[in-house]
N, C-alpha and C. Protein backbone atom coordinates (compact mmCIF):
# COMPACT_ATOMS: atom_id res chain seq x y z
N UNK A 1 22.62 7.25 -7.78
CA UNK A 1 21.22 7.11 -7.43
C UNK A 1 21.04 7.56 -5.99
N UNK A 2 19.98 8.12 -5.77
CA UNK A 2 19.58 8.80 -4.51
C UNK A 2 18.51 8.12 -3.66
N UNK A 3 18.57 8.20 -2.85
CA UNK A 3 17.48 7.39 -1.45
C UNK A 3 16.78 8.29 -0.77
N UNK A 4 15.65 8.05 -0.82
CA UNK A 4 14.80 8.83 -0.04
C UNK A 4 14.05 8.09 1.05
N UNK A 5 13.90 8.05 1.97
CA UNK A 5 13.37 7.35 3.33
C UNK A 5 12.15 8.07 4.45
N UNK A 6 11.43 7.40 3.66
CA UNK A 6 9.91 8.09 4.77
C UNK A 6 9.54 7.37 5.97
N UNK A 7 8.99 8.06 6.59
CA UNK A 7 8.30 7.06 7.76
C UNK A 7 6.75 7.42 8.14
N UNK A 8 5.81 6.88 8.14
CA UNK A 8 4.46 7.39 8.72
C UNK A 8 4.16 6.20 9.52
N UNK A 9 2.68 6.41 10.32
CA UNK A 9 1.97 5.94 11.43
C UNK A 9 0.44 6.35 10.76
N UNK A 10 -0.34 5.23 10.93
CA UNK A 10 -1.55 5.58 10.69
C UNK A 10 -2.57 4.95 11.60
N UNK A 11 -3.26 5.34 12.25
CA UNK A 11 -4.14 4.80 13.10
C UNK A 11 -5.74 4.14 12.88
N UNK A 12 -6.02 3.14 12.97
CA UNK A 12 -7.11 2.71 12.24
C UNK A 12 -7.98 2.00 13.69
N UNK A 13 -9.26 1.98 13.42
CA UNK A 13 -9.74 0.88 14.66
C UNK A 13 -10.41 -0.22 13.75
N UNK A 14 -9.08 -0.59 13.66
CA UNK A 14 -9.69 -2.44 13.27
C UNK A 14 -8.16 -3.56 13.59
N UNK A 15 -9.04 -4.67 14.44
CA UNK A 15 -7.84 -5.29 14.43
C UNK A 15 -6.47 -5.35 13.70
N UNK A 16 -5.24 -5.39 14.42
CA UNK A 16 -4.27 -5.39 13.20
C UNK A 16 -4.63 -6.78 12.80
N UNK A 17 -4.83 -7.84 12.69
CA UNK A 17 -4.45 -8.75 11.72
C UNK A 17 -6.04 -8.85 10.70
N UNK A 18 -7.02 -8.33 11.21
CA UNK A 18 -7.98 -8.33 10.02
C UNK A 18 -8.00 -7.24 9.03
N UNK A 19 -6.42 -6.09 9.90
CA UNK A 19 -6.25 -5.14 8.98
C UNK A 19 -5.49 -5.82 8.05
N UNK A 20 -4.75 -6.06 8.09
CA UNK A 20 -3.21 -7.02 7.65
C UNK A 20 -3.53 -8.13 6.77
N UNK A 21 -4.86 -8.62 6.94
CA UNK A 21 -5.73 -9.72 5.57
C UNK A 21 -6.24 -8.99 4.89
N UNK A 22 -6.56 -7.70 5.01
CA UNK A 22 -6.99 -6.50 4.23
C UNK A 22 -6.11 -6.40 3.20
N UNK A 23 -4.80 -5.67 4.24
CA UNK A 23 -4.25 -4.60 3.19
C UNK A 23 -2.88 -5.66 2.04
N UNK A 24 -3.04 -7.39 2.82
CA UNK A 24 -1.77 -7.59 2.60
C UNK A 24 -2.18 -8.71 1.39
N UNK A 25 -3.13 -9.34 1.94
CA UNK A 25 -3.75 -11.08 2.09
C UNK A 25 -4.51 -11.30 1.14
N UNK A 26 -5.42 -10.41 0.85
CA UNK A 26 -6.62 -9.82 0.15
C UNK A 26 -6.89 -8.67 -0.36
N UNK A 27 -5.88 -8.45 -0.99
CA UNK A 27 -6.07 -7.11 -1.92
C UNK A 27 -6.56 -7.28 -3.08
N UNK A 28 -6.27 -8.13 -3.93
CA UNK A 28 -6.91 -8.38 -5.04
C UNK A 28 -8.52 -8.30 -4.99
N UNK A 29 -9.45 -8.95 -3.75
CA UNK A 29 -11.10 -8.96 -3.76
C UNK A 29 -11.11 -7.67 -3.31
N UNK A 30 -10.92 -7.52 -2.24
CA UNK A 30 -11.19 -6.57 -0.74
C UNK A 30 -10.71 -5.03 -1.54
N UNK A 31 -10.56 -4.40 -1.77
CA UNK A 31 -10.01 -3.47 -1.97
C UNK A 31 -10.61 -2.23 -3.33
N UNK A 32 -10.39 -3.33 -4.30
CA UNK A 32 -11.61 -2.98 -5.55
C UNK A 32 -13.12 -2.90 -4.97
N UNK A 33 -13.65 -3.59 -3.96
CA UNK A 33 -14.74 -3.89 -3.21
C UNK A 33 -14.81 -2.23 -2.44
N UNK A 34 -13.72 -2.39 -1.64
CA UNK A 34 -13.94 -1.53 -0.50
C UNK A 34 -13.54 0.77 -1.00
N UNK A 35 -13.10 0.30 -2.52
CA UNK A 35 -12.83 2.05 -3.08
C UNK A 35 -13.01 1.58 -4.60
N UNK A 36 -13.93 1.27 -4.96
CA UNK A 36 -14.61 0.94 -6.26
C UNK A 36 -14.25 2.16 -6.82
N UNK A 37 -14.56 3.25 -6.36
CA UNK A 37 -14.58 4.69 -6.85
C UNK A 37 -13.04 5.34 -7.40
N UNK A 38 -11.88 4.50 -7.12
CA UNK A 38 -10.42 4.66 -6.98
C UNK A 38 -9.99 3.74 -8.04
N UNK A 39 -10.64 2.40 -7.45
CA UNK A 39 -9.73 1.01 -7.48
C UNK A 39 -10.35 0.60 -9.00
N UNK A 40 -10.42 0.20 -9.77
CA UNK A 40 -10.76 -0.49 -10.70
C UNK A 40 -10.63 -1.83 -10.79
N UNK A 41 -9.65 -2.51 -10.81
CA UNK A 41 -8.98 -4.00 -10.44
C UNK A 41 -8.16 -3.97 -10.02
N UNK A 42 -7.63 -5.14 -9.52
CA UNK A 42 -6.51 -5.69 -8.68
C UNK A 42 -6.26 -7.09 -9.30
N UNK A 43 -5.19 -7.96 -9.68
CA UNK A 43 -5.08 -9.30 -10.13
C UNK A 43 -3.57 -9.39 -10.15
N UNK A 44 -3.48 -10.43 -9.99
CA UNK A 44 -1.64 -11.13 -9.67
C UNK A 44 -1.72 -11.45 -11.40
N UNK A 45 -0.50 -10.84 -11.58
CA UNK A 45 -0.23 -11.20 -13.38
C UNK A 45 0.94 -12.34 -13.10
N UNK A 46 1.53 -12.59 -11.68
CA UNK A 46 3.06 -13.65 -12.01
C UNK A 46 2.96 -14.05 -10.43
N UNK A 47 3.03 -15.07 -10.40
CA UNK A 47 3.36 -16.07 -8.61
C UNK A 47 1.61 -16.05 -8.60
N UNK A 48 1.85 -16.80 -6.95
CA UNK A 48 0.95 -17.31 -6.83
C UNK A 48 0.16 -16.61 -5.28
N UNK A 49 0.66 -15.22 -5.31
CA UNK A 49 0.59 -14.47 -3.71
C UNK A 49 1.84 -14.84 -2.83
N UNK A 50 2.46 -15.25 -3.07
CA UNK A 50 3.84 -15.15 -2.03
C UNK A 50 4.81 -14.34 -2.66
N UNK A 51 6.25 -14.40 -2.11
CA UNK A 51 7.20 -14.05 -2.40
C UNK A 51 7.45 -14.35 -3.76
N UNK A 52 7.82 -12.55 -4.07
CA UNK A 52 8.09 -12.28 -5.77
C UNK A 52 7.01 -12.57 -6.39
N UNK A 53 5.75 -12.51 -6.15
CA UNK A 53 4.51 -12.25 -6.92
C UNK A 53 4.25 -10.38 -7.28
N UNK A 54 3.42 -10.38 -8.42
CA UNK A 54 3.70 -9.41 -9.08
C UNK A 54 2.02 -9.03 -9.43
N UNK A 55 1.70 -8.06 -8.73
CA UNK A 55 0.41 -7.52 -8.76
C UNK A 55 0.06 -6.30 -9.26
N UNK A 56 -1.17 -6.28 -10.33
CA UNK A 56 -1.16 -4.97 -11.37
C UNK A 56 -2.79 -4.48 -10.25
N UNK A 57 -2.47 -3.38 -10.08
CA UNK A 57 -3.65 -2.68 -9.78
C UNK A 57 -4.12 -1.44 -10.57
N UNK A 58 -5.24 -1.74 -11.31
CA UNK A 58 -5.85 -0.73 -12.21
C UNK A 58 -6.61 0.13 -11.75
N UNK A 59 -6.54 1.77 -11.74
CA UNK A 59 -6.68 2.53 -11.38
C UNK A 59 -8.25 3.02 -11.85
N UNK A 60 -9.45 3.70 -11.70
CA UNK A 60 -10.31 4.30 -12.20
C UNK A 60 -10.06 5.14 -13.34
N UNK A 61 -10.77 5.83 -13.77
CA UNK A 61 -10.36 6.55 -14.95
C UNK A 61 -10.44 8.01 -14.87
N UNK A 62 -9.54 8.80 -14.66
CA UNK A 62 -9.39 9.82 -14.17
C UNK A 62 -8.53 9.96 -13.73
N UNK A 63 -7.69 9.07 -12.95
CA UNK A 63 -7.13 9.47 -11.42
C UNK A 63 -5.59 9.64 -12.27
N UNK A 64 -4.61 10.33 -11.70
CA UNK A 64 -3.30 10.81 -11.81
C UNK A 64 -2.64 9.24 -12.20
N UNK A 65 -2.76 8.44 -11.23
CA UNK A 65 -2.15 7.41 -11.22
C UNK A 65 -3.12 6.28 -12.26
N UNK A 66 -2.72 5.66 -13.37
CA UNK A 66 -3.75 4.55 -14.18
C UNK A 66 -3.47 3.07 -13.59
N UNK A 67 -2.03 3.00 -13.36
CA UNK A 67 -2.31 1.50 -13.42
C UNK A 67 -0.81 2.10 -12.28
N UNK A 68 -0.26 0.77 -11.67
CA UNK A 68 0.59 0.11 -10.80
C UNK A 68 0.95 -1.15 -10.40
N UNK A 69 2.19 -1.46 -10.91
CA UNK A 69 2.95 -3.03 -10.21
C UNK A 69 3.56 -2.85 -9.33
N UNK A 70 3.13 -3.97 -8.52
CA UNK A 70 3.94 -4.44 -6.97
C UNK A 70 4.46 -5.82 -7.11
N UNK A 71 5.57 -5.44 -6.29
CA UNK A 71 6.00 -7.40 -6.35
C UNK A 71 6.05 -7.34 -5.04
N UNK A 72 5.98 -8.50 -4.59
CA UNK A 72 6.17 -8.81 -2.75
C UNK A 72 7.75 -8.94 -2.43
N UNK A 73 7.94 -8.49 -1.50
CA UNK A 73 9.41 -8.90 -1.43
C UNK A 73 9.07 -9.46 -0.09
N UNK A 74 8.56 -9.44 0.52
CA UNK A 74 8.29 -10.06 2.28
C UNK A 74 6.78 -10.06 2.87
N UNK A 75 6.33 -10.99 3.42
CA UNK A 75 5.16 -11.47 4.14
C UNK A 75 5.26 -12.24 5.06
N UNK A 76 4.94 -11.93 6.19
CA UNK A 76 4.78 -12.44 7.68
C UNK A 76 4.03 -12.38 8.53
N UNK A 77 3.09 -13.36 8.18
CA UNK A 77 1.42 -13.34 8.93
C UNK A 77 1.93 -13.65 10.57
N UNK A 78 2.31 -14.40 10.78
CA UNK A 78 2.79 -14.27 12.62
C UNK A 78 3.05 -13.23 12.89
N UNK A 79 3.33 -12.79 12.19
CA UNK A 79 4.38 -11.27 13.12
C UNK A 79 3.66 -9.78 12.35
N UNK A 80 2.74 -9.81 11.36
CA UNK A 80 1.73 -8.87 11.09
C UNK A 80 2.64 -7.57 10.23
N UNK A 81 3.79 -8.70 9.60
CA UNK A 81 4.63 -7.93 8.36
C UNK A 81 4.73 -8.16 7.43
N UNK A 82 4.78 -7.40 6.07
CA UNK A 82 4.83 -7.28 4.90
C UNK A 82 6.00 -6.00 4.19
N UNK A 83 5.84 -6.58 2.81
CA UNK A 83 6.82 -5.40 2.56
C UNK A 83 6.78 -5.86 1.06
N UNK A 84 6.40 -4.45 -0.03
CA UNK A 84 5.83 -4.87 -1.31
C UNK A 84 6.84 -3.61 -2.12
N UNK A 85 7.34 -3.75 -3.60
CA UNK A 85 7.60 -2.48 -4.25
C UNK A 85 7.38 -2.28 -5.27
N UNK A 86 7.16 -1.20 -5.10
CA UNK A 86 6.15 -0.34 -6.91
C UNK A 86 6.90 -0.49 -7.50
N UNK A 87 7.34 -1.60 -8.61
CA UNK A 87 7.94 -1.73 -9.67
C UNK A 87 7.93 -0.91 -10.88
N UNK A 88 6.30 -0.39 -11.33
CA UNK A 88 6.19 0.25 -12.73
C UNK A 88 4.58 1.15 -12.12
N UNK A 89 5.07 2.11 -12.55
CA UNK A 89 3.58 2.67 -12.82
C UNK A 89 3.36 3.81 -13.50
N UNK A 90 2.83 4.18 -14.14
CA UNK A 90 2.45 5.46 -15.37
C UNK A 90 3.07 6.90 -14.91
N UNK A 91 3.35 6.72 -13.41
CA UNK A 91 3.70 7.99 -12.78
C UNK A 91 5.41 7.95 -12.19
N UNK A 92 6.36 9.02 -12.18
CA UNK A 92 7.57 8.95 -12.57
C UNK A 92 8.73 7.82 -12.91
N UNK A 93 8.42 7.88 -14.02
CA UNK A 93 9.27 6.48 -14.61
C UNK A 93 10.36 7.19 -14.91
N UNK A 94 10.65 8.74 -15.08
CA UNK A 94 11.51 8.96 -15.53
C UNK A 94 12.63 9.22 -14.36
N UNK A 95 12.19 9.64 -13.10
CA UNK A 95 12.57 9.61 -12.01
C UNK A 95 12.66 8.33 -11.14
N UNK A 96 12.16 7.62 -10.71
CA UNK A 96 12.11 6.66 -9.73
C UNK A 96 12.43 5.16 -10.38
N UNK A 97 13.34 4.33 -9.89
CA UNK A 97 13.38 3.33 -10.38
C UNK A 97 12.50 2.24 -9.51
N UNK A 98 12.32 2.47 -8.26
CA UNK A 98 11.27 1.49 -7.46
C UNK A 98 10.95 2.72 -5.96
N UNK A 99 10.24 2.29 -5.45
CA UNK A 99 10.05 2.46 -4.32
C UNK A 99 9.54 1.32 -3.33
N UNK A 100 10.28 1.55 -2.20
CA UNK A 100 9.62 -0.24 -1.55
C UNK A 100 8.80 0.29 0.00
N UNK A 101 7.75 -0.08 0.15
CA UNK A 101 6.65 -0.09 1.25
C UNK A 101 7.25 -1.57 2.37
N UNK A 102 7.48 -0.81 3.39
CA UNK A 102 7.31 -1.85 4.57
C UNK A 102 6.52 -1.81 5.35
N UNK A 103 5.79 -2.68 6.36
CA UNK A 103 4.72 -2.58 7.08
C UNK A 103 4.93 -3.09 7.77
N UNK A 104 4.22 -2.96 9.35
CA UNK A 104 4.00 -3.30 10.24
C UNK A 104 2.68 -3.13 11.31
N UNK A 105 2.32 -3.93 11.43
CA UNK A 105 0.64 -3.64 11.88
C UNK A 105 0.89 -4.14 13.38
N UNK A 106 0.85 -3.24 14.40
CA UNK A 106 0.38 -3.61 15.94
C UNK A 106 -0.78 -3.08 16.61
N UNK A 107 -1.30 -3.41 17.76
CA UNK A 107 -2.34 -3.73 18.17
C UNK A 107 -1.70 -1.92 18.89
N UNK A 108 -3.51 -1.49 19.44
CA UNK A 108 -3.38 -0.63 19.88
C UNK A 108 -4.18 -0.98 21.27
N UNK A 109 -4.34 -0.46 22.62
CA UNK A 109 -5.13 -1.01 23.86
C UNK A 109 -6.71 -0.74 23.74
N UNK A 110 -6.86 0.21 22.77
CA UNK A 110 -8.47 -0.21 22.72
C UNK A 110 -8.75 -1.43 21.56
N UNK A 111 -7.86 -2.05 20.73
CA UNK A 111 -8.52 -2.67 19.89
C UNK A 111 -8.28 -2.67 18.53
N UNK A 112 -7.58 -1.49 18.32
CA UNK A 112 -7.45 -1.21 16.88
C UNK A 112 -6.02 -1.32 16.34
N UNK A 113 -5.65 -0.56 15.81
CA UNK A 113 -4.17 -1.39 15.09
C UNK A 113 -3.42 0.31 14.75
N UNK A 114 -2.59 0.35 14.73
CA UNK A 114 -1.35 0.97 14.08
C UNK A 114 -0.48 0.37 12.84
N UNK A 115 -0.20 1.44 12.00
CA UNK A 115 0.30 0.35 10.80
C UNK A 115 1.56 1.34 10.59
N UNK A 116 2.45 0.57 10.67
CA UNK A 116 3.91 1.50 10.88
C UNK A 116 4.87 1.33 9.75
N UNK A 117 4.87 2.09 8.41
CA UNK A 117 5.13 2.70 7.17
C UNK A 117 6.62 2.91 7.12
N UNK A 118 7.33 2.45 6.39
CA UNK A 118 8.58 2.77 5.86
C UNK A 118 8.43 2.99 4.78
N UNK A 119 8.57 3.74 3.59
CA UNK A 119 8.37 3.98 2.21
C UNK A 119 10.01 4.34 1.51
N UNK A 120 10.71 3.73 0.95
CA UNK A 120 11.61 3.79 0.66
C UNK A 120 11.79 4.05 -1.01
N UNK A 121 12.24 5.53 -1.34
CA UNK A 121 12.34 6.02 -2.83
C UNK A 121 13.49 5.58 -3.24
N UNK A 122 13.89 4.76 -4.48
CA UNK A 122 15.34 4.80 -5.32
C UNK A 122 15.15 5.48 -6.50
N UNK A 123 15.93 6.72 -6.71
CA UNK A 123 15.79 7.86 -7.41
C UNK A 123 16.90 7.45 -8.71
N UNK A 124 16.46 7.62 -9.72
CA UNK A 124 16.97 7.20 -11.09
C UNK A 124 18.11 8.00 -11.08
N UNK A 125 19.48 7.70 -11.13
CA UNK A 125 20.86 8.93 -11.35
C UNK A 125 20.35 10.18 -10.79
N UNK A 126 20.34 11.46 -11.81
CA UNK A 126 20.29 12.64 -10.95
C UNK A 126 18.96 13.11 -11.01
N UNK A 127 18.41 12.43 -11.02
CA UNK A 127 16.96 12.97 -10.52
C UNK A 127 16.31 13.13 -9.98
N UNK A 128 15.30 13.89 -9.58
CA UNK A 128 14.64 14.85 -8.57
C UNK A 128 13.45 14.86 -8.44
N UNK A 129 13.03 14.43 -6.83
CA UNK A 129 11.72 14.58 -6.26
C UNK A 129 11.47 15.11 -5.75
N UNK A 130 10.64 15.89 -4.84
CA UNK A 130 10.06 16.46 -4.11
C UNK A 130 9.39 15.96 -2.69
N UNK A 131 10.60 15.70 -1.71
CA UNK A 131 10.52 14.76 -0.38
C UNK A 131 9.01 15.35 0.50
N UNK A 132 8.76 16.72 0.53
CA UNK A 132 7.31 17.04 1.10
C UNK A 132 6.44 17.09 0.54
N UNK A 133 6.35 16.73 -0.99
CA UNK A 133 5.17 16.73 -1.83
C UNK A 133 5.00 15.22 -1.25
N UNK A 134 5.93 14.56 -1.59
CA UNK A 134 5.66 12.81 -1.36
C UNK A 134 4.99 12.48 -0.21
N UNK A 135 5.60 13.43 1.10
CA UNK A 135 4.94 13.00 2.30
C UNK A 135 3.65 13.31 2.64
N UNK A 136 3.40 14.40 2.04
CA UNK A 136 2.00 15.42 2.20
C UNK A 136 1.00 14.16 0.91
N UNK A 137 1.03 14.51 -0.12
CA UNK A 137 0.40 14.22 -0.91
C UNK A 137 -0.11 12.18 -0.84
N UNK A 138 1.36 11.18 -0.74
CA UNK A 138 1.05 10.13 -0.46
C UNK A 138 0.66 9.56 1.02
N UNK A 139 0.90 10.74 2.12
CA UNK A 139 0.68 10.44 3.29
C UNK A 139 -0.60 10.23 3.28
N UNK A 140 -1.21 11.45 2.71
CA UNK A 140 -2.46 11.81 2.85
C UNK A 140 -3.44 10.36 1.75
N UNK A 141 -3.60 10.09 0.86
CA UNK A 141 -3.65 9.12 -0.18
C UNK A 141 -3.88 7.50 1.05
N UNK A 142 -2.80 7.60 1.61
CA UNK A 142 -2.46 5.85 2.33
C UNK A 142 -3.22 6.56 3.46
N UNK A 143 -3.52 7.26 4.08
CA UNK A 143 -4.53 7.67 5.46
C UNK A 143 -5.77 7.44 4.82
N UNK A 144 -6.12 7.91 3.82
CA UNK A 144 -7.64 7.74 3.17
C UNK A 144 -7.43 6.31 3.06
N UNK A 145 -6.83 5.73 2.54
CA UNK A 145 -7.02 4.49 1.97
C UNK A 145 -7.20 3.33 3.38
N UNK A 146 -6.75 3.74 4.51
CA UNK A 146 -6.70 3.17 5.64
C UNK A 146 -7.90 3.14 6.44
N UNK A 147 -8.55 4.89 6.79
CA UNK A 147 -10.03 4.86 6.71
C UNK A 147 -10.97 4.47 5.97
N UNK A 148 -10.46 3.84 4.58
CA UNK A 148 -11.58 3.54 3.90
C UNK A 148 -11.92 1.97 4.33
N UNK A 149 -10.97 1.46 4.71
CA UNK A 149 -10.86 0.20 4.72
C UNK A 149 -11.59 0.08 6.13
N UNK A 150 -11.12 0.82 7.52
CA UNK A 150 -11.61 0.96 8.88
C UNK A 150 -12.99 0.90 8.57
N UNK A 151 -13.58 2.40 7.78
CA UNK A 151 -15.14 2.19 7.46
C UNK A 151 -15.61 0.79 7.20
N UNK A 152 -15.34 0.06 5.69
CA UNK A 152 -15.60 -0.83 5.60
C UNK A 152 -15.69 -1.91 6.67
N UNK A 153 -14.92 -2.01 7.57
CA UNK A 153 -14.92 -3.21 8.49
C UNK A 153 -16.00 -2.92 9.52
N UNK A 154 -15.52 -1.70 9.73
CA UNK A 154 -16.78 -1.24 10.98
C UNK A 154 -18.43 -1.31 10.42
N UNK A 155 -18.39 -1.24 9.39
CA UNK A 155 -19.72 -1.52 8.35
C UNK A 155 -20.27 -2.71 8.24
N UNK A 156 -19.21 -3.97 8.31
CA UNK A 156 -19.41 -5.09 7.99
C UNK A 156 -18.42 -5.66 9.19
N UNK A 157 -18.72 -6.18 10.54
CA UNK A 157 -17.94 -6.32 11.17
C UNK A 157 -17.90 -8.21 11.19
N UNK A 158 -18.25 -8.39 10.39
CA UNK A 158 -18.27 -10.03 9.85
C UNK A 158 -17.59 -10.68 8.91
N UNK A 159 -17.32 -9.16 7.95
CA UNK A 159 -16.35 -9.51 7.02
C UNK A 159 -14.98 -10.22 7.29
């Protein structure tokens, strides 16, 4: 089995920790809310939001991707870390056996937050991805999804 190891940076202006109840805390409301147009649902099928909870997010109808499970493997509201992995989703099952997302959200000096991305691929025996499609294509995907969320807050700065 093969490892693939990404890293991105995404820059957002919204607090890190009201980013971090966003992207971490509140995904299930916030999210379907905030890309209706993407998101279809979000709901915990196993736990209770902590460690080893298991979250199905249903996709719109159209989109490449239909559905996706995450389980939590780590959450750390003091310290503005998380870390979740795509267990199952409609898109290379025949290739990928998980991929795991780490996060880290820090403050930036005007105000806004940085969210600092580890994306970690485990590649099924000999099989084959495409390391700059992944970075280009999902980089781009988690940047939208980051501005969408920035919009939203800056829209609703009460939320």
């Amino acid at each position: 089995m093969g490892v693939i190891t990404l890293k991105n940076e995404f820059a957002v202006a919204v607090a890190p920790a009201k980013l971090f109840k966003a992207y971490c805390l509140e995904t299930d409301t916030l999210l379907p809310k905030i890309l209706p147009e993407h998101i279809k649902s979000s709901e915990i099928t196993e736990g209770n939001g902590g460690l080893g909870t298991i979250r199905k997010i249903t996709f719109a109808e159209g989109k490449d991707l239909s559905y996706a499970k995450q389980k939590i493997e780590a959450i750390d509201e003091e310290n503005l870390t998380s870390s979740f992995s795509l267990i199952e989703a409609n898109v290379w099952k025949d290739a990928v056996e998980k991929v795991t997302y780490e996060h880290k959200f820090v403050a930036t000096p005007e105000g806004g937050s940085i969210c600092k991305r580890t994306s970690t691929y485990y590649i099924k025996g000999d099989a084959e991805i495409n390391k700059d499609q992944i970075k280009d294509v999902y980089g781009r995907k988690t940047a939208g999804l980051f501005k969408a969320i920035e919009a939203y807050f800056l829209a609703n700065p009460d939320a």
